[in-house]
C-alpha atoms as a PDB file:
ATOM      1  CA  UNK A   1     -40.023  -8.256  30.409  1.00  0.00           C
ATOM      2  CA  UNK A   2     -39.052 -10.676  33.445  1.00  0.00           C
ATOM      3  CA  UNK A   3     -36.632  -9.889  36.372  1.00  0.00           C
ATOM      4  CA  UNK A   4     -35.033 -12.949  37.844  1.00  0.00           C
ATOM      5  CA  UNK A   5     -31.728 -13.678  38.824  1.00  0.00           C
ATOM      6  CA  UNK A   6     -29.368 -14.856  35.978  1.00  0.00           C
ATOM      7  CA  UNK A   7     -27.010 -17.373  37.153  1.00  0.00           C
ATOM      8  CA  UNK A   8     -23.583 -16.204  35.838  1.00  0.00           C
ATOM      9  CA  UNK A   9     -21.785 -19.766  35.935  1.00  0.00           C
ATOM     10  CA  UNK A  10     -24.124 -20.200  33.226  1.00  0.00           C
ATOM     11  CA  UNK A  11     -24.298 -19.886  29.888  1.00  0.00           C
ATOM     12  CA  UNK A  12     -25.939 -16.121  28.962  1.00  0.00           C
ATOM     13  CA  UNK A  13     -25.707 -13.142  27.418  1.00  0.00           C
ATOM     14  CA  UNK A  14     -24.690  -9.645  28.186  1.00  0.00           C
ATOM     15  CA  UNK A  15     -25.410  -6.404  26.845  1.00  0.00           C
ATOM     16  CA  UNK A  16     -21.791  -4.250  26.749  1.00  0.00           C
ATOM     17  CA  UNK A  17     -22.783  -0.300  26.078  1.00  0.00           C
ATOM     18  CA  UNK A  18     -19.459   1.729  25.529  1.00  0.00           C
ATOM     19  CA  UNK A  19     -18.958   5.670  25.411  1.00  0.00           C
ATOM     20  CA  UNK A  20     -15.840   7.398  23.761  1.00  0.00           C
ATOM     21  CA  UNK A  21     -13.706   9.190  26.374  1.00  0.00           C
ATOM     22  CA  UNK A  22     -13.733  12.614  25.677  1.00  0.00           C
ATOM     23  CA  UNK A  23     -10.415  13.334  27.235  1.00  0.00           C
ATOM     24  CA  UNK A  24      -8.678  10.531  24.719  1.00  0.00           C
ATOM     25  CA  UNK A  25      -6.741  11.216  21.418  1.00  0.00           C
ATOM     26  CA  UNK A  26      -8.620   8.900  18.807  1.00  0.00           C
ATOM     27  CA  UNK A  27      -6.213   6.782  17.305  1.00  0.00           C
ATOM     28  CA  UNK A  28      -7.099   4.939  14.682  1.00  0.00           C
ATOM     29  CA  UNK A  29      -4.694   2.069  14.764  1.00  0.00           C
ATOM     30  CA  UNK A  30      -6.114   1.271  17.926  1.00  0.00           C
ATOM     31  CA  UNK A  31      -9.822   1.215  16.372  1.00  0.00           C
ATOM     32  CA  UNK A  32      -8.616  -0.802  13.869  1.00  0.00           C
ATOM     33  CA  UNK A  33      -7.292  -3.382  16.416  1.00  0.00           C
ATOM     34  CA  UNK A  34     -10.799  -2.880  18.211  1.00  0.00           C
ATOM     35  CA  UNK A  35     -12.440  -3.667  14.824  1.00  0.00           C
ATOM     36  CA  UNK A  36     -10.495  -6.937  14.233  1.00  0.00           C
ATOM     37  CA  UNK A  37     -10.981  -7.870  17.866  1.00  0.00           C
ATOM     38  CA  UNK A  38     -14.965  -7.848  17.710  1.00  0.00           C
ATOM     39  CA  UNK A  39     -14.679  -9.340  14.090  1.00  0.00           C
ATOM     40  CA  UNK A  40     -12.689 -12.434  15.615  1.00  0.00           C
ATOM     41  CA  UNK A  41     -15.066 -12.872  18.443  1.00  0.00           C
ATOM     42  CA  UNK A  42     -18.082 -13.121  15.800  1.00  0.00           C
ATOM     43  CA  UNK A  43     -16.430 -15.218  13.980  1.00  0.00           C
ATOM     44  CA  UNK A  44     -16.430 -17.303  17.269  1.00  0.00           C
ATOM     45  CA  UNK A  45     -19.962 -17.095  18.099  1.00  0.00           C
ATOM     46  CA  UNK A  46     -19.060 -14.644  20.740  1.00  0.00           C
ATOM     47  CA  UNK A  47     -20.808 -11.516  19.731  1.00  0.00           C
ATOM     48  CA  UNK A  48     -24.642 -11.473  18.914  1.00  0.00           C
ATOM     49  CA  UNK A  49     -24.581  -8.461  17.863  1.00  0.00           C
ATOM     50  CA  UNK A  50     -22.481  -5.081  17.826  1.00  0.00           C
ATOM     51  CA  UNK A  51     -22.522  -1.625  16.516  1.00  0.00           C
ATOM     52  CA  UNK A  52     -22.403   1.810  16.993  1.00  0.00           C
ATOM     53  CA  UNK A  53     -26.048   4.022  18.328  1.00  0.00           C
ATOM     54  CA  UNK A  54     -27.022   6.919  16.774  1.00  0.00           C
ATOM     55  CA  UNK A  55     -24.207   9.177  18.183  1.00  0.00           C
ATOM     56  CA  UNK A  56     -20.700   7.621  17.103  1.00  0.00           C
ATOM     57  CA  UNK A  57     -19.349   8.490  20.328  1.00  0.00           C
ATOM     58  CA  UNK A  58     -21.501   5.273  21.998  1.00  0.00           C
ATOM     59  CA  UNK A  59     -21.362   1.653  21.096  1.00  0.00           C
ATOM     60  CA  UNK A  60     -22.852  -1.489  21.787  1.00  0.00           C
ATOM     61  CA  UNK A  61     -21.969  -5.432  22.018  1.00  0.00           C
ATOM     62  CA  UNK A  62     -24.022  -8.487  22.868  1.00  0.00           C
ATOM     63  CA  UNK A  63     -22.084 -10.685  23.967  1.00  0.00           C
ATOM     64  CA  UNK A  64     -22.489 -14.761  24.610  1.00  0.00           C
ATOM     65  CA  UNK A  65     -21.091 -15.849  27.639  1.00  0.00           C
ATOM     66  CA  UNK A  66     -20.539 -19.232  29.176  1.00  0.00           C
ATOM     67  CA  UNK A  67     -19.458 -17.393  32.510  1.00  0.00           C
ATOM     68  CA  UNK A  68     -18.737 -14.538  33.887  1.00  0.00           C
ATOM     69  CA  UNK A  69     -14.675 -15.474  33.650  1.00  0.00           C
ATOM     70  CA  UNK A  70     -15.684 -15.397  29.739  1.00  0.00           C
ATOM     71  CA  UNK A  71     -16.840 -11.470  30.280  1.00  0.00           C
ATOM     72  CA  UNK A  72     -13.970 -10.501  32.205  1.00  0.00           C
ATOM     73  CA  UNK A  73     -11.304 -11.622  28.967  1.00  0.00           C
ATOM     74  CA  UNK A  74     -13.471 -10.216  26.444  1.00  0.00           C
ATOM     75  CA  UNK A  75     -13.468  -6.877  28.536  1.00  0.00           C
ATOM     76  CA  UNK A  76      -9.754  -7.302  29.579  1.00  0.00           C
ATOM     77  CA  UNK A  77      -8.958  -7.783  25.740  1.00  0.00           C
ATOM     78  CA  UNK A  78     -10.742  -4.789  24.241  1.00  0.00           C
ATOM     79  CA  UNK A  79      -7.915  -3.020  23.194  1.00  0.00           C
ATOM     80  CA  UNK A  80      -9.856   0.675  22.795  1.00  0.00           C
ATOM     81  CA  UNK A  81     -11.059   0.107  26.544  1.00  0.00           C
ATOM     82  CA  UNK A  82      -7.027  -0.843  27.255  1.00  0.00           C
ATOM     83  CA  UNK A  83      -5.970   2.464  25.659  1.00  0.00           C
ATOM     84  CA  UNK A  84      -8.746   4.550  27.426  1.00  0.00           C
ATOM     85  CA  UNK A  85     -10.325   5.077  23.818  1.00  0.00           C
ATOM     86  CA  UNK A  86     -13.478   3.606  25.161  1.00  0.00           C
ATOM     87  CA  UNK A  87     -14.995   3.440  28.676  1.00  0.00           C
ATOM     88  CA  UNK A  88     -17.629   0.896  29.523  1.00  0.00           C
ATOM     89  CA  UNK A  89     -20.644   2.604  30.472  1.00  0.00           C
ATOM     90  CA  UNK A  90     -22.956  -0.129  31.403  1.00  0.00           C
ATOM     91  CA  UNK A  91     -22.745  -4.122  31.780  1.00  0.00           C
ATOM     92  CA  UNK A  92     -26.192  -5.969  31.357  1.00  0.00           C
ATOM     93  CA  UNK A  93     -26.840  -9.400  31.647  1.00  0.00           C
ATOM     94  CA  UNK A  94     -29.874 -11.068  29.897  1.00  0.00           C
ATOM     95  CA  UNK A  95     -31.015 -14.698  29.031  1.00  0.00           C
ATOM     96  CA  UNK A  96     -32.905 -15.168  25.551  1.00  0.00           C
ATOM     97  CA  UNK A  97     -35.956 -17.104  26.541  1.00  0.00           C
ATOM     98  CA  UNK A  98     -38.355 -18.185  23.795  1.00  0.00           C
ATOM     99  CA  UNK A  99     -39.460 -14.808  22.629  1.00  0.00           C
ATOM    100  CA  UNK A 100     -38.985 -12.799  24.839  1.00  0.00           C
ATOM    101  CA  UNK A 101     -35.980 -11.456  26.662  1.00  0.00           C
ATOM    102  CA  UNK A 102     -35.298 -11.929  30.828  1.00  0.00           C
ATOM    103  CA  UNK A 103     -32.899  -9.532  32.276  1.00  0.00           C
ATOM    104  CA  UNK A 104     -31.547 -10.410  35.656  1.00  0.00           C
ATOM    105  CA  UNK A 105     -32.731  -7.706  38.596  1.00  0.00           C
ATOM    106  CA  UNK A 106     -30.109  -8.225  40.695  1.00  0.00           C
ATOM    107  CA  UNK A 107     -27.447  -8.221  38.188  1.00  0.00           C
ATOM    108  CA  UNK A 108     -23.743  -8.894  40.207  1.00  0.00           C
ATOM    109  CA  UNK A 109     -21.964  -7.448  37.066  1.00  0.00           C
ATOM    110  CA  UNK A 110     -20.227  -3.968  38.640  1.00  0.00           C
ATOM    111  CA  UNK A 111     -18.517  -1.590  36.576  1.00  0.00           C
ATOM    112  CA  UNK A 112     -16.053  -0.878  38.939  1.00  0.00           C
ATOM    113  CA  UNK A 113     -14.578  -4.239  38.989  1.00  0.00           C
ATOM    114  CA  UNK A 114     -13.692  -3.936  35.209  1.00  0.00           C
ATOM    115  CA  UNK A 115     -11.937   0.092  35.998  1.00  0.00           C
END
């Protein structure tokens, strides 16, 4: 694997890892919503890939971005992270190179900026 910087004014990817909030009443309207959501942005070539891990309480989205503004709307727009369903645990950029995959080591992406 590669570390170099990943210019986010340019088209990449991201890596979106979620964790249910323990504190939250599931509510399964809003999952639905959530569901639909996702559905609509594969249908748009947005999301690579996305899915739960082993424990249902954690998921996972790979996201293709042509900039960063792109990563903020499909963050503002997640309507489980809106209702406090969700909580992004960790925001990764990457670029697909060839075959092999080169994460960026100084990765400007901040949690806090999407709390």
């Amino acid at each position: 694997m590669n570390n170099i910087a990943i210019d986010h004014n340019q088209p990449h990817h991201v890596l979106l890892v979620f964790r249910a909030n323990a504190d939250a009443q599931t509510n399964g309207s809003i999952l639905k919503e959530r569901s639909a959501y996702y559905q609509d942005l594969k249908e748009k070539g947005k999301i690579m890939l996305s899915g739960n891990f082993w424990s249902l309480s954690e998921a996972f989205a790979i996201v293709r971005v042509t900039c960063a503004a792109d990563l903020e709307e499909i963050i503002d727009n997640d309507p489980a992270l809106n209702q406090n369903i969700f909580e992004l645990k960790r925001v990764m950029a990457f670029t697909p190179e060839h075959d092999a995959i080169t994460f960026s080591q100084a990765d400007p992406y901040q949690l806090d900026q999407y709390a």
